[in-house]
C-alpha atoms as a PDB file:
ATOM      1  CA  UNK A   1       4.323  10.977  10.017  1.00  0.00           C
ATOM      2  CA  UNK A   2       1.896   9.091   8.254  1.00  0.00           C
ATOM      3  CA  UNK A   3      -0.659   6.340   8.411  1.00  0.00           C
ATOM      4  CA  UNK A   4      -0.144   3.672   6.506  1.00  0.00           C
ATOM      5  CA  UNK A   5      -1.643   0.078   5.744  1.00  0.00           C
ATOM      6  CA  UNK A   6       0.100  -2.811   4.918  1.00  0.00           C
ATOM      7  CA  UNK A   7      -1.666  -5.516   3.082  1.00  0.00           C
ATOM      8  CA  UNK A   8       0.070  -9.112   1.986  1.00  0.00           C
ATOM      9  CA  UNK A   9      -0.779 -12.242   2.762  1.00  0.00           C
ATOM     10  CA  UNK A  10       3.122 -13.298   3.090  1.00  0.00           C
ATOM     11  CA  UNK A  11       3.903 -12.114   6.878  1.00  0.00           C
ATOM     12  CA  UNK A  12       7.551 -11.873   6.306  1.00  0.00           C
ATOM     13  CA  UNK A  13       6.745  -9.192   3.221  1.00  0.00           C
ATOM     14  CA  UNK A  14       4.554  -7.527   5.473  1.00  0.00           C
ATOM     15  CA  UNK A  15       6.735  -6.722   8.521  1.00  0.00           C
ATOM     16  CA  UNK A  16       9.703  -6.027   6.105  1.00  0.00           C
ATOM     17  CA  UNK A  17       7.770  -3.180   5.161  1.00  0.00           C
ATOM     18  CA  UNK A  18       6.664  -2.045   8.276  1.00  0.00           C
ATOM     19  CA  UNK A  19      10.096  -2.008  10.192  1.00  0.00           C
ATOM     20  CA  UNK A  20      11.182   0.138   6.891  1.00  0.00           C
ATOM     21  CA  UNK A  21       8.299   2.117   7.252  1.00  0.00           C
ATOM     22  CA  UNK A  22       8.123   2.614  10.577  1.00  0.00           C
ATOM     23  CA  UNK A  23      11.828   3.271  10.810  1.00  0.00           C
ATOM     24  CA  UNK A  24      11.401   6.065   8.075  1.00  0.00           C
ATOM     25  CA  UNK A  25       8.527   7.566  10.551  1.00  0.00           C
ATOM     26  CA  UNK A  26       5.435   6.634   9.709  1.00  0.00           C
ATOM     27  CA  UNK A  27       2.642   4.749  11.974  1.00  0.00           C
ATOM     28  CA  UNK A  28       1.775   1.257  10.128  1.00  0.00           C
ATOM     29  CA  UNK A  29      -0.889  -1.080  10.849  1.00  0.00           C
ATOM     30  CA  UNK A  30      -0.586  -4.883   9.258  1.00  0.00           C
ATOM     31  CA  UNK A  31      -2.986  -6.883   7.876  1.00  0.00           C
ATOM     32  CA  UNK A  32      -2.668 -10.280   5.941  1.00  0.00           C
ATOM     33  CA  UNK A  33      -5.872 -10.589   3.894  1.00  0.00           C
ATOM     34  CA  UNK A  34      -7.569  -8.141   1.404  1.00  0.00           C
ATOM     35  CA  UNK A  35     -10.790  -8.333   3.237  1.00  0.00           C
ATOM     36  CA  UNK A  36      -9.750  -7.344   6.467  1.00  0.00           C
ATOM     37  CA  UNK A  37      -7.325  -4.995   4.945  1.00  0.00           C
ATOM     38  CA  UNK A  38     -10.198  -3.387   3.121  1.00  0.00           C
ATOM     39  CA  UNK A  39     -12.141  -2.662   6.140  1.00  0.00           C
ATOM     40  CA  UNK A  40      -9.235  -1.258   7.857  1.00  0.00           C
ATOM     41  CA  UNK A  41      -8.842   1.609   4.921  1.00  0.00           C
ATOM     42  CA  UNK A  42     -12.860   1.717   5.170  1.00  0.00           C
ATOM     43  CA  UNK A  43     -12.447   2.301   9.237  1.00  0.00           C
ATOM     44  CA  UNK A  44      -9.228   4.386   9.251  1.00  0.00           C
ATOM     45  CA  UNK A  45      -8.849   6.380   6.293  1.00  0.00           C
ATOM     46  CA  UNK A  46      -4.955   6.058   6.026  1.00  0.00           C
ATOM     47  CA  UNK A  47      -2.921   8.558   3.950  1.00  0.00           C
ATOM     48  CA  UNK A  48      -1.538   5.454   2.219  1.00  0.00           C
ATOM     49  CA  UNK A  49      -2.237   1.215   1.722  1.00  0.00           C
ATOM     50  CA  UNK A  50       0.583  -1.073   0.063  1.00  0.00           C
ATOM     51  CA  UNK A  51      -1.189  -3.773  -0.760  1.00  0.00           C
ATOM     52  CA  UNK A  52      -0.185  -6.842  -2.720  1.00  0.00           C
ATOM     53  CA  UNK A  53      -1.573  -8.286  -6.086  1.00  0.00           C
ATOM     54  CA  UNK A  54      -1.465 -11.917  -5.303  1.00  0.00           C
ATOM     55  CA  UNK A  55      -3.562 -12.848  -1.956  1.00  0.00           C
ATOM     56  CA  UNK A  56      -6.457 -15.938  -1.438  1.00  0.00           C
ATOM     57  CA  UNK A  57      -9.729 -14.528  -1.449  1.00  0.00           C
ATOM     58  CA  UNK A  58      -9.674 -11.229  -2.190  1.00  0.00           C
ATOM     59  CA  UNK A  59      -6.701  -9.956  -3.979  1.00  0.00           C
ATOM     60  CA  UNK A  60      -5.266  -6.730  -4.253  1.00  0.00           C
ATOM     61  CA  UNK A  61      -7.252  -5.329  -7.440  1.00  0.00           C
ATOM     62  CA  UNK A  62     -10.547  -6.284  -5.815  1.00  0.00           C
ATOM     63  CA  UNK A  63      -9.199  -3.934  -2.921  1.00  0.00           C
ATOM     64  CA  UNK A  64      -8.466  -1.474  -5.327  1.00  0.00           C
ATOM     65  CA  UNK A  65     -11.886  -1.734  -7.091  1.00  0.00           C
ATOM     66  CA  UNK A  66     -13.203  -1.679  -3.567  1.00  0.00           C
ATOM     67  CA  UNK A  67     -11.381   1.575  -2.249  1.00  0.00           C
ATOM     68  CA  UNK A  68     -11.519   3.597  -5.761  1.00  0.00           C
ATOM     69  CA  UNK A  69     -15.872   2.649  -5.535  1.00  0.00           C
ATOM     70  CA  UNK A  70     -15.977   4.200  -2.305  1.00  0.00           C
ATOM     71  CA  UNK A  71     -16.021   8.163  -3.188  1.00  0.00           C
ATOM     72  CA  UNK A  72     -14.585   8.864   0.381  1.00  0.00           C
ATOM     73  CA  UNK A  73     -11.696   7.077  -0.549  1.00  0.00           C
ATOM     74  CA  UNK A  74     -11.182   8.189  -4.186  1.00  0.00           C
ATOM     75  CA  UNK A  75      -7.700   9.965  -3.683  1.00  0.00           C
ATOM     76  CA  UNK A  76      -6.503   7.450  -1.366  1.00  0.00           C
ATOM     77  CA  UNK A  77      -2.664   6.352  -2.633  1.00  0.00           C
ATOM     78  CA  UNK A  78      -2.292   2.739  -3.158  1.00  0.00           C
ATOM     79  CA  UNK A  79       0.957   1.520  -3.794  1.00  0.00           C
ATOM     80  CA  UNK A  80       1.076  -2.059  -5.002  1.00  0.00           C
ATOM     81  CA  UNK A  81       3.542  -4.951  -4.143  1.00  0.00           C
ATOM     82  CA  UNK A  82       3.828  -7.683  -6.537  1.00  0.00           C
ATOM     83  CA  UNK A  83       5.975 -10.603  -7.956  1.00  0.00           C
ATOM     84  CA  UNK A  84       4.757 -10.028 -11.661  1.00  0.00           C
ATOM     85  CA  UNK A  85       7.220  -7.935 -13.797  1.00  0.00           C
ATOM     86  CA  UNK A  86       5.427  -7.319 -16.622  1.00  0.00           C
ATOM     87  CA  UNK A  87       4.878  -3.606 -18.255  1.00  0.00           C
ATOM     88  CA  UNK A  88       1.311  -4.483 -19.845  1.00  0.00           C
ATOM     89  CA  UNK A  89       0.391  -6.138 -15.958  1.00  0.00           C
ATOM     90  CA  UNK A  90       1.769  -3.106 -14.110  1.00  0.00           C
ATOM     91  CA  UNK A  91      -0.416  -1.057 -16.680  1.00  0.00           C
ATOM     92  CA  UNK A  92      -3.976  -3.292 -15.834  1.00  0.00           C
ATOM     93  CA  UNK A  93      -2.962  -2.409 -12.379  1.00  0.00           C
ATOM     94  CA  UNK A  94      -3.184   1.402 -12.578  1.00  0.00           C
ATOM     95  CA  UNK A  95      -6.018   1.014 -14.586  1.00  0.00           C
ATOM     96  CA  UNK A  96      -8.014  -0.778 -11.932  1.00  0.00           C
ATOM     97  CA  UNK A  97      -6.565   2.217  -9.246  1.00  0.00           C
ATOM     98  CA  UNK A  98      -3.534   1.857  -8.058  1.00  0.00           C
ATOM     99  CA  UNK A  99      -0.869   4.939  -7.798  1.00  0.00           C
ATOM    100  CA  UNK A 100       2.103   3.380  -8.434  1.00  0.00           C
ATOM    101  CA  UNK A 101       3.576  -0.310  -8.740  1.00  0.00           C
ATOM    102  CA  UNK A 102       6.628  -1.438  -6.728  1.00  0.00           C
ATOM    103  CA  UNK A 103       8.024  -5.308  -7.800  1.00  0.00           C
ATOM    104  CA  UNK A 104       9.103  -7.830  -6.036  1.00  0.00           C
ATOM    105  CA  UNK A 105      11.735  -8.544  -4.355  1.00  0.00           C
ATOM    106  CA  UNK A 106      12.530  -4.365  -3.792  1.00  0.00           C
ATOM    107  CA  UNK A 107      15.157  -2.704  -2.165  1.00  0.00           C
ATOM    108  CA  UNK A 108      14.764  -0.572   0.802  1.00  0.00           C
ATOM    109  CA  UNK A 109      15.564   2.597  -1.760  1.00  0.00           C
ATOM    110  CA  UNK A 110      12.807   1.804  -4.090  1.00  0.00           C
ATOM    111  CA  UNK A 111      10.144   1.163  -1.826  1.00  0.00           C
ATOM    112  CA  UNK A 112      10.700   4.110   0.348  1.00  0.00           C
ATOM    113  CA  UNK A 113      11.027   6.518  -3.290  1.00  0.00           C
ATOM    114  CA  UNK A 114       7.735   4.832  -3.881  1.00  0.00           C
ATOM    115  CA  UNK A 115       5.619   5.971  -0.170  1.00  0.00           C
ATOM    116  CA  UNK A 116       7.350   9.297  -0.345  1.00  0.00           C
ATOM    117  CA  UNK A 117       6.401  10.254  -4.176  1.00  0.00           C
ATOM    118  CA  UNK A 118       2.882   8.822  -3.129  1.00  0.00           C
ATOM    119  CA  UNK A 119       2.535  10.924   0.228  1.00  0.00           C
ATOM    120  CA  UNK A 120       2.131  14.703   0.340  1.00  0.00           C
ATOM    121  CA  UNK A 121       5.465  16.454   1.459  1.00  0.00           C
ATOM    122  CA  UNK A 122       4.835  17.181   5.374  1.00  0.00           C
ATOM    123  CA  UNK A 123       3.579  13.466   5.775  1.00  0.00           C
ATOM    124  CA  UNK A 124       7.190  12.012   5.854  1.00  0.00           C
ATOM    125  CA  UNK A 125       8.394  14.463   8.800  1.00  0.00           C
ATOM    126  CA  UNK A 126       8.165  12.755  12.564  1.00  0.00           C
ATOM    127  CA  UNK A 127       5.901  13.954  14.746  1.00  0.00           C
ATOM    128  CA  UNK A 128       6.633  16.323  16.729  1.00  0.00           C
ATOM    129  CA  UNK A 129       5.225  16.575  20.283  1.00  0.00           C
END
């Protein structure tokens, strides 16, 4: 099981990816803003954050900037979420730190291929007790 974050500002988005998630076995903790998602990674030190590009205030590069500044955090997997399509875009975003890009609208398939490719092997199995 894993710990993951789940930034987006669009509370539907965000608790469509933490039934799958959660269904699939991981813990997930929601948040709708980058700033207060920020300080949850800062706090928690999740194996993983899916975060989305487009959010008021501070967006989801800024939280990338923010995570990939902090050395404690520098092999953190973020997975972005976003509406924007474009190769050379998806490029910019992996350039500012994020592991992988997922677009909008997703299917369960891709976006659980995405947090398994991003997580280390055992992270995926249930806990056992």
């Amino acid at each position: 099981m894993a710990r993951i974050i789940v930034i987006d500002d669009d509370a539907d988005i965000v608790r469509l990816v933490a039934i799958r998630l959660a269904r699939a076995g991981h813990e997930i903790d929601e948040y709708y803003d980058g700033t207060s998602g920020l300080r949850a990674i800062q706090s928690t030190s999740p194996d993983l954050a899916v975060v989305d590009w487009m959010m008021p205030g501070m967006d989801g590069i800024a939280v990338a900037q923010a995570v990939r500044a902090d050395a404690s955090l520098a092999n953190l997997p973020l997975l972005l979420l976003t509406a924007r399509s474009d190769p050379a875009e998806h490029e910019y975003a992996r350039g500012e730190g994020f592991s992988a890009v997922v677009t909008k609208p997703f299917t369960k398939a891709e976006l659980l291929s995405a947090v398994s490719a991003l997580l280390p092997p055992d992270a995926g199995a249930p806990a056992s007790g």
